[in-house]
Protein backbone atom coordinates (compact mmCIF):
# COMPACT_ATOMS: atom_id res chain seq x y z
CA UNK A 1 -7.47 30.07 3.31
CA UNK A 2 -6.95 27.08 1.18
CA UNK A 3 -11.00 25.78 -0.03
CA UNK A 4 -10.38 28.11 -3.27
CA UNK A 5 -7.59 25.91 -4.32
CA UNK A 6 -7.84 22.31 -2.70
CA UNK A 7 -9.87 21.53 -6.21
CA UNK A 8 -6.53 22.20 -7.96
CA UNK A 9 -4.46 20.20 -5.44
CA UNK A 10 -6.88 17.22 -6.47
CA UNK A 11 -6.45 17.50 -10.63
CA UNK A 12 -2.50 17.66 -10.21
CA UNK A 13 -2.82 14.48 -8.57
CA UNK A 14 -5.44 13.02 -10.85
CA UNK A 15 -2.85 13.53 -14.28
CA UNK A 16 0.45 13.61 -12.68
CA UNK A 17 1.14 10.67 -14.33
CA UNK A 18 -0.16 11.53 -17.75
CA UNK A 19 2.82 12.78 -20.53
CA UNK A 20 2.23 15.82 -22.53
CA UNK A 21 3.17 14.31 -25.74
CA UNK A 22 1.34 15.27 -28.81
CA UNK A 23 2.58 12.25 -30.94
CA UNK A 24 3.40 8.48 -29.86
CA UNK A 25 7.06 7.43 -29.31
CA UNK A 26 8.52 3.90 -28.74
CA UNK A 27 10.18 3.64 -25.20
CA UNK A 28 12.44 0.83 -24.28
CA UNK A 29 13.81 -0.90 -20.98
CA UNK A 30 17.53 -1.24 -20.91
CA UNK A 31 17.29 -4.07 -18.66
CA UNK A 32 14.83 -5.91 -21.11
CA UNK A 33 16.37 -4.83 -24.19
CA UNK A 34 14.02 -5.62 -27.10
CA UNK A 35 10.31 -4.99 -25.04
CA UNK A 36 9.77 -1.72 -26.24
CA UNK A 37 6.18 -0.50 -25.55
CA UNK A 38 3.85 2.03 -28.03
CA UNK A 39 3.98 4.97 -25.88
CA UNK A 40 0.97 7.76 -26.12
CA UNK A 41 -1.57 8.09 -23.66
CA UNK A 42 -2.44 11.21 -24.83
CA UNK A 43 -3.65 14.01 -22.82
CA UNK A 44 -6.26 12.89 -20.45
CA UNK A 45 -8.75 12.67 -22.81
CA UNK A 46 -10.26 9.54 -21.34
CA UNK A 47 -9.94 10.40 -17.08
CA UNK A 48 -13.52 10.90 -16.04
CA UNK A 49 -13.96 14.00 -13.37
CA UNK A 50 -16.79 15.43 -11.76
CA UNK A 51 -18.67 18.70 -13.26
CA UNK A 52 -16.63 21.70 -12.46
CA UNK A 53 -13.18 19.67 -12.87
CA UNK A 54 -11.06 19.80 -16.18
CA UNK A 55 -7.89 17.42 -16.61
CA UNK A 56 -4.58 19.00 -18.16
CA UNK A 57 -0.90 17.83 -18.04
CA UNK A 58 1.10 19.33 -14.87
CA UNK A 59 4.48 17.49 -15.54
CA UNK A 60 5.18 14.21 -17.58
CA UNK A 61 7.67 11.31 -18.14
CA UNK A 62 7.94 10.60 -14.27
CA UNK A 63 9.08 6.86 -13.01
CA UNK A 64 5.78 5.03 -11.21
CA UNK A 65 4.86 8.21 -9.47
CA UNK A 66 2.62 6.91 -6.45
CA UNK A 67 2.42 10.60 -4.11
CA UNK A 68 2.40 14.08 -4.67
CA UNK A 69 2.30 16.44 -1.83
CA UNK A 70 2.00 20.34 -1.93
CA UNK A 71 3.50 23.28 0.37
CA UNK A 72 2.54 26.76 -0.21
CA UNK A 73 -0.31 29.14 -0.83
CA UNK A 74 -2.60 29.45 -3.97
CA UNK A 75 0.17 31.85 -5.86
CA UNK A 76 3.11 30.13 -4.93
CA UNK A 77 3.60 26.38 -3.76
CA UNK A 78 5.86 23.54 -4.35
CA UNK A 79 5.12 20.43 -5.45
CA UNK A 80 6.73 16.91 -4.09
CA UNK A 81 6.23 13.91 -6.09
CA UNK A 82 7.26 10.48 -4.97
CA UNK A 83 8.88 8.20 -7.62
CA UNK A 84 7.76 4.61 -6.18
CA UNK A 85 10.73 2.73 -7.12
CA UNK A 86 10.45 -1.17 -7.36
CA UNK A 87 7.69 -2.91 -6.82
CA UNK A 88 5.89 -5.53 -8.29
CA UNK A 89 8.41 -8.21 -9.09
CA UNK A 90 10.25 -8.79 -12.71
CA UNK A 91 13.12 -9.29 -14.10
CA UNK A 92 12.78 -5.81 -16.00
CA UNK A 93 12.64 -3.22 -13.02
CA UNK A 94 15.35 -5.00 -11.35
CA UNK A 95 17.03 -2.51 -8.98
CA UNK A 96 20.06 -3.87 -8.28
CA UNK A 97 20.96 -4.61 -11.89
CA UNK A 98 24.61 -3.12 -13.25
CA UNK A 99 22.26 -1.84 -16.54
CA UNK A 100 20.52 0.77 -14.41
CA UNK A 101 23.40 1.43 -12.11
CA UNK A 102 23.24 -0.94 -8.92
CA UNK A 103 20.78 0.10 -6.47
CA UNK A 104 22.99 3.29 -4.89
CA UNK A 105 23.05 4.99 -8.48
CA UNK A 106 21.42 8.29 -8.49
CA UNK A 107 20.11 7.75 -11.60
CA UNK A 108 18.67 4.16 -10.67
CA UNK A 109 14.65 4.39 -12.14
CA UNK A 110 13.65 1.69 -10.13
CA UNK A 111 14.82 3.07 -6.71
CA UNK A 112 12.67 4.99 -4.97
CA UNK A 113 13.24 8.89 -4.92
CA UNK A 114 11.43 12.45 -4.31
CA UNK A 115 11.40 15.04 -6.99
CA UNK A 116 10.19 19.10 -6.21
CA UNK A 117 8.41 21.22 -8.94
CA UNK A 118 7.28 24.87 -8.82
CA UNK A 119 3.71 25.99 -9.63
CA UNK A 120 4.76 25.67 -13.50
CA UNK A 121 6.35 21.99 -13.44
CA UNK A 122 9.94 23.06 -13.76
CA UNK A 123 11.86 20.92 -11.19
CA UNK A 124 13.67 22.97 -8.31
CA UNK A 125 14.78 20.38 -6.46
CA UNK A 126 15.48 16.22 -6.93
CA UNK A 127 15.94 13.56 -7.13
CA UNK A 128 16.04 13.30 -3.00
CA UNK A 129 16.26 10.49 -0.52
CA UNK A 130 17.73 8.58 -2.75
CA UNK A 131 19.63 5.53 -1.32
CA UNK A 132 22.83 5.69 0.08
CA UNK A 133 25.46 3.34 1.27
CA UNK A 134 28.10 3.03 3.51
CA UNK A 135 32.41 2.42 2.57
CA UNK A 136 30.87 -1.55 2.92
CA UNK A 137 28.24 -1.09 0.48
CA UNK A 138 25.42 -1.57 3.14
CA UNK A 139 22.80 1.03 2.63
CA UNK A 140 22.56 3.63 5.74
CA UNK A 141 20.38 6.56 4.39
CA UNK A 142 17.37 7.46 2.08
CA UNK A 143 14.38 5.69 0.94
CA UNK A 144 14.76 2.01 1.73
CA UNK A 145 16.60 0.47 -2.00
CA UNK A 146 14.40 -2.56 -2.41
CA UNK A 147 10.91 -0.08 -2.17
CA UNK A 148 8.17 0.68 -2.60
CA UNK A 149 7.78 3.51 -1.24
CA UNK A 150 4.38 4.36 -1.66
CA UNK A 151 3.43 7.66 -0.08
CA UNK A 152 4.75 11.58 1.03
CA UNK A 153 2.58 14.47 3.50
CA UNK A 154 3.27 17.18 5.16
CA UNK A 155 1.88 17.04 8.76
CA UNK A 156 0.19 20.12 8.71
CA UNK A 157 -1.33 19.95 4.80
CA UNK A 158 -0.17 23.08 2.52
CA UNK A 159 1.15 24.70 5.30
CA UNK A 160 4.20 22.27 5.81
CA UNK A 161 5.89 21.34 8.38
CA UNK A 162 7.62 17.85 8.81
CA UNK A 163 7.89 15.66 5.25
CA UNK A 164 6.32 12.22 6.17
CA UNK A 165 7.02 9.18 3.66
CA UNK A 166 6.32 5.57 3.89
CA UNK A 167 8.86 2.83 2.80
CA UNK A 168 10.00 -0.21 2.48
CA UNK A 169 12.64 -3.02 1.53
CA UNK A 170 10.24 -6.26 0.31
CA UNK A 171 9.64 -5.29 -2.94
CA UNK A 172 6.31 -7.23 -2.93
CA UNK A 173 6.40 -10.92 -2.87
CA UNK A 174 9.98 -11.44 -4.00
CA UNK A 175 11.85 -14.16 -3.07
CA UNK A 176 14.38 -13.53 -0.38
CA UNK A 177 12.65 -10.18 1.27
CA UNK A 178 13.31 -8.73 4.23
CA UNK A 179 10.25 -9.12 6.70
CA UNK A 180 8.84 -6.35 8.78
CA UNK A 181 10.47 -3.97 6.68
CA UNK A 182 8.20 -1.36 6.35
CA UNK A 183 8.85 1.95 7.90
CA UNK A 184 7.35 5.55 8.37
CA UNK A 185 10.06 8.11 8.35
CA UNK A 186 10.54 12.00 7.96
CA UNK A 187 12.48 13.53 4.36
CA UNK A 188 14.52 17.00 5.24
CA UNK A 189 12.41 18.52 2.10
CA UNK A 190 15.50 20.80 1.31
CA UNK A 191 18.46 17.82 1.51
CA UNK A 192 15.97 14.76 1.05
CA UNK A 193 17.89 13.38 4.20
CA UNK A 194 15.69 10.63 5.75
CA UNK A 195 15.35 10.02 9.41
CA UNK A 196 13.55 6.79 11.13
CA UNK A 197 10.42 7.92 12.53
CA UNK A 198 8.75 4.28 13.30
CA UNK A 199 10.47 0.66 12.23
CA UNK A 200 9.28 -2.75 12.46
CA UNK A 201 6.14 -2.36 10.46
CA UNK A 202 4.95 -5.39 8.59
CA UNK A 203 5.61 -6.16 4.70
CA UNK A 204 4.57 -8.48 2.43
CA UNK A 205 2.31 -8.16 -0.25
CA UNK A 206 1.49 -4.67 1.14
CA UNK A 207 3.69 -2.48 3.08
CA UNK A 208 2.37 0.37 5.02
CA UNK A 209 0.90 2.63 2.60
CA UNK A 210 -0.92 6.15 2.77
CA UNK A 211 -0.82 8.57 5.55
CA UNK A 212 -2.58 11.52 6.63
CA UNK A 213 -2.95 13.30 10.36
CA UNK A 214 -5.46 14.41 12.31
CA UNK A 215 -5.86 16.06 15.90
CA UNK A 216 -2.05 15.05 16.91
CA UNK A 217 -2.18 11.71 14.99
CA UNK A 218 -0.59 10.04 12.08
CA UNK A 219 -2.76 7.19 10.55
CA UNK A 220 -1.72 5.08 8.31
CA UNK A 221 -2.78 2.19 6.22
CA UNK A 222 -1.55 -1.33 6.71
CA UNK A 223 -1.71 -3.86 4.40
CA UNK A 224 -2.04 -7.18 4.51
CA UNK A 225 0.61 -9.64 4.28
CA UNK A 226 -0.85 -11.99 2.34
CA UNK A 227 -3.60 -12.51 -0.50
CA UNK A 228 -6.13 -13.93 2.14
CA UNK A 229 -4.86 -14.66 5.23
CA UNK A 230 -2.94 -17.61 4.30
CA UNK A 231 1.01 -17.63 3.27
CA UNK A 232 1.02 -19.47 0.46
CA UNK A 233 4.01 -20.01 -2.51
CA UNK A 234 3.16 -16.84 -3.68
CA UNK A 235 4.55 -14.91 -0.64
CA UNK A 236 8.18 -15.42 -1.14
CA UNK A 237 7.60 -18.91 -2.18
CA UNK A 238 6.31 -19.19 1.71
CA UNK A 239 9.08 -17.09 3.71
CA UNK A 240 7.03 -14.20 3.55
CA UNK A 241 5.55 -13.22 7.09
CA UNK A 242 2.24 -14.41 8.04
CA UNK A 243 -0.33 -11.63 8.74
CA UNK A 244 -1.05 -10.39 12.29
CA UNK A 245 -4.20 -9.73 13.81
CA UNK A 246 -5.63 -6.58 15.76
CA UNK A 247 -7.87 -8.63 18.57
CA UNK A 248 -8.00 -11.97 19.72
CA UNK A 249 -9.25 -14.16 17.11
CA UNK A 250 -10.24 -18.14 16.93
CA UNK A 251 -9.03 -19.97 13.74
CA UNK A 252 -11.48 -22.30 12.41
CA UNK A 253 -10.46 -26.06 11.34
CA UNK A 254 -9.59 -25.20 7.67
CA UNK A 255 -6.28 -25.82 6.50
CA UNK A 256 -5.37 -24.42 3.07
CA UNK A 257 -3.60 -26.71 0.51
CA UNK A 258 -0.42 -25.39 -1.36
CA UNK A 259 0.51 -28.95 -2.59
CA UNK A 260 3.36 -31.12 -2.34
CA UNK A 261 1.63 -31.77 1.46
CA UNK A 262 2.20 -28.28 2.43
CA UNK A 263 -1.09 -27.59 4.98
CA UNK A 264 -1.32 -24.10 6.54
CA UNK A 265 -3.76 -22.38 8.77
CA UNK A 266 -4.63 -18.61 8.29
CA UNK A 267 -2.79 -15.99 10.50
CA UNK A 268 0.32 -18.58 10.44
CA UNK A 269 3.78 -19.33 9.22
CA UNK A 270 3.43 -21.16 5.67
CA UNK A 271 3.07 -24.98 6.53
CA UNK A 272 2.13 -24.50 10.19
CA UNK A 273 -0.84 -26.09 11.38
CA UNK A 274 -3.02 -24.99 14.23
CA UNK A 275 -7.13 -25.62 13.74
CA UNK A 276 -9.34 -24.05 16.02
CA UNK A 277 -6.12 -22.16 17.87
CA UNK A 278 -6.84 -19.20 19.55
CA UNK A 279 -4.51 -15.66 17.96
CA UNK A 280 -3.72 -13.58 20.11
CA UNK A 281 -3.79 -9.92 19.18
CA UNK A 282 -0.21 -8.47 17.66
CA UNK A 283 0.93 -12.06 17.77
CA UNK A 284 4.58 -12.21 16.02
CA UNK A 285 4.67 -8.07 15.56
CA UNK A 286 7.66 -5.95 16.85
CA UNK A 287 5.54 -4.03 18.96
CA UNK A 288 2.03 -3.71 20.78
CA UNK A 289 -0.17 -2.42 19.10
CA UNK A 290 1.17 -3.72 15.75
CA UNK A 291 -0.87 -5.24 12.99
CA UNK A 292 -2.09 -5.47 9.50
CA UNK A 293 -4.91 -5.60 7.12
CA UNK A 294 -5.56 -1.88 9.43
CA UNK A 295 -5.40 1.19 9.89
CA UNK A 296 -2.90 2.03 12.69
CA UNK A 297 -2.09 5.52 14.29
CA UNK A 298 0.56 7.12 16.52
CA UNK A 299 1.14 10.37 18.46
CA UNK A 300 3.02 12.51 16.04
CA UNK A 301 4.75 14.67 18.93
CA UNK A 302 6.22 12.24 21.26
CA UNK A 303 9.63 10.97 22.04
CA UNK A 304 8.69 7.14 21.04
CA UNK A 305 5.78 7.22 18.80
CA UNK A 306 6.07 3.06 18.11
CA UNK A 307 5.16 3.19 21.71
CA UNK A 308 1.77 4.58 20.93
CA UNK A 309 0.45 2.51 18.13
CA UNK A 310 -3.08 1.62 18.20
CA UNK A 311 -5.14 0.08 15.89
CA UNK A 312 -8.03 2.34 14.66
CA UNK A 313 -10.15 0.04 12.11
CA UNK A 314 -9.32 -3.47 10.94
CA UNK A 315 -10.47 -6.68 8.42
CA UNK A 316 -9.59 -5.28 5.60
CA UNK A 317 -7.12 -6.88 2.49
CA UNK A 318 -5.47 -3.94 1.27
CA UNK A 319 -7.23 -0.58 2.87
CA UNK A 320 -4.81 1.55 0.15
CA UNK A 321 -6.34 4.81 -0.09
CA UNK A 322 -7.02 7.15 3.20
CA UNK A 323 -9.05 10.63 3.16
CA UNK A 324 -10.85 12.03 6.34
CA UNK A 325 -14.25 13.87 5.41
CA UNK A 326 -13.82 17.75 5.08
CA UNK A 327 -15.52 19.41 7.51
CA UNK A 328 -18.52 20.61 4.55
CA UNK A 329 -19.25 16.90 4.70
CA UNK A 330 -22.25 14.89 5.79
CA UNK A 331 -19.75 12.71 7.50
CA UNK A 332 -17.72 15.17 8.72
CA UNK A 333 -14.73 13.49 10.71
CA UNK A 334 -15.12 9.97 9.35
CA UNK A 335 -12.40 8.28 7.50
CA UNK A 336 -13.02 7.00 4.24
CA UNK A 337 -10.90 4.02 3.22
CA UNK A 338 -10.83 2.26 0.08
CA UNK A 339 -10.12 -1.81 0.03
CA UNK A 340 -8.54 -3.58 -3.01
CA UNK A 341 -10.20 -6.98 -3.06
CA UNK A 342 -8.34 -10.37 -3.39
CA UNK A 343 -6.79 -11.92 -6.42
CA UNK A 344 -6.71 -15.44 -7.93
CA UNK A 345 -3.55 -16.41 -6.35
CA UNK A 346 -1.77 -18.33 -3.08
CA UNK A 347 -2.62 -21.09 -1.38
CA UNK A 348 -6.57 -19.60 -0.98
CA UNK A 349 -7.12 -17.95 -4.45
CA UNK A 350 -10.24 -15.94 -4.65
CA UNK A 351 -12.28 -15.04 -8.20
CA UNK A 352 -14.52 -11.65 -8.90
CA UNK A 353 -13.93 -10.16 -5.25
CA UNK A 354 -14.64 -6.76 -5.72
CA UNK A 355 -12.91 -3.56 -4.39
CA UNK A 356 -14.81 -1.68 -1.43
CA UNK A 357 -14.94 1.78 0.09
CA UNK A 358 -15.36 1.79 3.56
CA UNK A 359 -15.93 4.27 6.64
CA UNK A 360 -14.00 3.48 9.47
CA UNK A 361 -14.36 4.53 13.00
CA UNK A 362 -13.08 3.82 16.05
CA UNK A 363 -15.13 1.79 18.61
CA UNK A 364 -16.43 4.13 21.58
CA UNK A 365 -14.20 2.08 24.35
CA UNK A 366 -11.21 2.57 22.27
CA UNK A 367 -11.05 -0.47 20.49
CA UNK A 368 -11.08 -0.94 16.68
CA UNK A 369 -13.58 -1.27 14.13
CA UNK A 370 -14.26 -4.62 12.50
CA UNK A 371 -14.85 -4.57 8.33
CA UNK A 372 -14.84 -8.44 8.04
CA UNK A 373 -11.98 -9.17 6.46
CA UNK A 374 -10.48 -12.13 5.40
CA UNK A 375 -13.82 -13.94 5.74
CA UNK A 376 -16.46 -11.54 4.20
CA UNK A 377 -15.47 -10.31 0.89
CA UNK A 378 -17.50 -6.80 0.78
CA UNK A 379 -21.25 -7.76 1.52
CA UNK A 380 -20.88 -11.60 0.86
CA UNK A 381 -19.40 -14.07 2.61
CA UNK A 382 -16.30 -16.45 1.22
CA UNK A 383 -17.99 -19.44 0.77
CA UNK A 384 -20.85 -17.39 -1.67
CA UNK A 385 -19.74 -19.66 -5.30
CA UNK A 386 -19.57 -15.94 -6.98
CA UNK A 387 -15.91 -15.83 -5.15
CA UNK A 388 -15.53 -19.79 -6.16
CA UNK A 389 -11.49 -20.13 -7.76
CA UNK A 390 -11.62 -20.76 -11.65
CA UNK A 391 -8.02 -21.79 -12.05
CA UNK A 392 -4.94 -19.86 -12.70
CA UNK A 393 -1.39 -19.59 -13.08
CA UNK A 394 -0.93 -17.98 -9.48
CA UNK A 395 -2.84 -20.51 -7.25
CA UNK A 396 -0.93 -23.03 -5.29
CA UNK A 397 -3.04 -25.97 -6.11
CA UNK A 398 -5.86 -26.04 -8.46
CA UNK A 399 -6.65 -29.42 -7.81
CA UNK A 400 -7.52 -28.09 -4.66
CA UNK A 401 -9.66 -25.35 -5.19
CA UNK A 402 -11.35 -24.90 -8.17
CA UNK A 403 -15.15 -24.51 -8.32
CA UNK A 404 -14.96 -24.83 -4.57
CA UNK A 405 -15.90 -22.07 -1.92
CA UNK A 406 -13.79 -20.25 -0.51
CA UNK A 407 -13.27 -21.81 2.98
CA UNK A 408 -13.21 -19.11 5.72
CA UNK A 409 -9.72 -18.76 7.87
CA UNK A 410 -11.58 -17.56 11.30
CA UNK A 411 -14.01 -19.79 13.23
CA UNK A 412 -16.07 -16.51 14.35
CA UNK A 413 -15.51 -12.98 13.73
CA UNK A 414 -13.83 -11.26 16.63
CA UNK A 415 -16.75 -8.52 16.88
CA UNK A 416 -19.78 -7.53 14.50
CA UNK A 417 -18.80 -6.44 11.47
CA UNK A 418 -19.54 -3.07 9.89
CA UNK A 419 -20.51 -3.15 5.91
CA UNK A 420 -18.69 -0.90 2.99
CA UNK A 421 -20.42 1.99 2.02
CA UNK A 422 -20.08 0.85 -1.44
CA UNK A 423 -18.09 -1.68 -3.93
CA UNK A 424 -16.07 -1.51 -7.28
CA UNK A 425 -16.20 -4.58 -9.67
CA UNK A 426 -13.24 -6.95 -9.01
CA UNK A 427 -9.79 -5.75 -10.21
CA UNK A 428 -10.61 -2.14 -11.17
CA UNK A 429 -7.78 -0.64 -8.49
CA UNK A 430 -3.82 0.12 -9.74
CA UNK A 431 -2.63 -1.65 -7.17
CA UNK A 432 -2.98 -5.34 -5.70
């Protein structure tokens, strides 16, 4: 029913973000008064699609738009479009500021929020989920304030059914977040009223991200916590949760330096020391079955779905983007994942790692895959001097680490460890 138009479905969400404006303006930040930007990025001019695609304009002038979901039928179908809210820290997309409204306003551009078009772009329903707040001031319903919230799907594609988002209240790496803050919940796509689905997910500098479903399953992708591995200053300035593996692992004897005498092993709270210390799996989660750097699924149609996480595919950084082959596809049934690579940053800064697309599947005895993750760095290990740290504004200690390899965090790797499909060169993705 829906082949002739899935094509479509793909260009909306290729220019969603791209305004329609024929000549440049000059937009401005209220909260930054003064840092206004040259605004014209034309018309998608300059996307690159395959043969057969063209790009046009569906709807412009949206706030970090990071989703976009469709219900309906070739002729007639709405389209949802999450509005990311905060993110990335700075002082100019501060959401609680009085400027934009405090972080309950419904105008608020750095909150997150869900906006519904028509086949033609005009806007039927929105902003939804918004944030709310109790007669204290204490937030009890929409999208989590403090985002970002990073994706929206239907469970049963253009046919509907339940609204699935993902969320959280971290807003990456600031200072003061809330821990295991990430959440999957459902949106009432009429009302935008939000409803807990599952809670206690890790967050950090990536929450849980994109979803889809397959054969009674939601998967999802779960960042990791950290840069590499290692809390460093640049989580929080250290209060940021450590990361939490999906299997047993054995640290090796490194300990990573963020100055001042601050030592920390990998897969541990910043300034903790443990060399050679056995991890157990889900260590310091909410839940079995809990971890990050992963993809995790759940039963969509049960009365405790936190109660059925499993890991499906693990040892990856930040395993953003999640598709499933079509069934027209050579690997029909395989999940393709894409990987951003690590940054020069934290207390084990890494230079030129590239981004990687992956395939992950499942182990035949139930157990997850193994990409390699945070020790192999696409098809090279850490300590290769391509990865070695130049220096930079973000790393802990630069005394420390520069022109020296990349030490690995893990003694061994918990199980053989199953190559990308391909890589991307270092710092080509939109997001960290």
């Amino acid at each position: 029913m829906f082949p002739s138009w899935l094509p479509v479905a793909v260009l909306f969400a290729l220019v969603l973000t791209l305004p329609t404006l024929a000549t440049a303006q000059t937009r401005g930040n209220p909260i930054c008064a003064g840092e206004d930007v040259f605004f014209n990025p034309g018309n998608g001019e300059n996307i690159v699609v395959p043969s057969g695609f063209e790009v046009s304009v569906f709807k412009s002038g949206l706030n970090f738009p990071t989703a976009v979901a469709f219900r309906g039928d070739r002729h007639r179908f709405e389209v949802f479009v999450l509005e990311s809210g905060h993110g990335l820290p700075s002082r100019c997309n501060d959401e609680t500021s009085s400027v934009v409204g405090g972080e309950f306003s419904a105008t608020n551009p750095f909150t997150p929020d869900i906006l519904v078009f028509d086949e033609s772009g005009n806007r039927i329903r929105g902003p939804l989920a918004k944030p709310t707040p109790d007669s204290k001031g204490v937030q009890t319903g929409g999208l989590q304030a403090h985002g970002p919230a990073i994706d929206i799907a239907f469970e049963n594609g253009f046919e509907g059914g339940r609204l699935f988002a993902t969320d959280s209240n971290q807003a990456i790496r600031a200072v003061g977040a809330q821990n295991n803050s990430s959440r999957i919940v459902t949106v009432n796509p009429q009302t935008g009223q939000v409803t807990p689905f599952i809670t206690g997910l890790p967050t950090g500098d990536h929450p849980a991200e994109q979803i889809t479903f397959k054969d009674g399953w939601i998967y999802w992708s779960q960042g990791s916590t950290t840069n590499s591995s290692v809390v460093g200053r640049d989580n929080g300035g250290g209060a940021n949760q450590q990361d939490i593996p999906c299997q047993d692992i054995t640290l090796s004897t490194n300990l990573f330096d963020s100055g001042g005498g601050v030592m920390t092993s990998g897969y541990s709270p910043f300034n903790t020391r443990r060399p050679g210390a056995m991890v157990r799996a889900f260590e310091s989660a909410t839940g079995r079955g809990i971890c990050d750097g992963a993809i995790l699924r759940a039963k969509v149609n049960v009365k405790d779905p936190k109660s059925t996480i499993e890991p499906f595919s693990w040892g990856y950084r930040n395993p953003y983007g999640i598709r499933f082959a079509p069934d027209n596809h050579a690997l029909k049934g395989g999940l393709f994942v894409t990987e951003n690579g690590e940054d020069e940053r934290g207390a084990r800064p890494t230079n030129n790692s590239p981004d990687r697309l992956h395939l992950a599947q499942q182990n035949p005895d139930g157990s997850p895959d193994y990409h390699g993750w945070p020790d192999r760095f696409g098809f090279l290990d850490s300590t290769q001097a391509v990865f070695n740290p130049v220096g930079g504004p973000g790393d802990d200690n630069q005394a420390a680490v520069v022109g020296r390899p990349v030490q690995p965090v893990l003694a061994f790797p918990p199980q053989p460890i199953t190559a990308p499909l391909a890589l991307e060169p270092a710092d080509v993705a939109i997001v960290g």
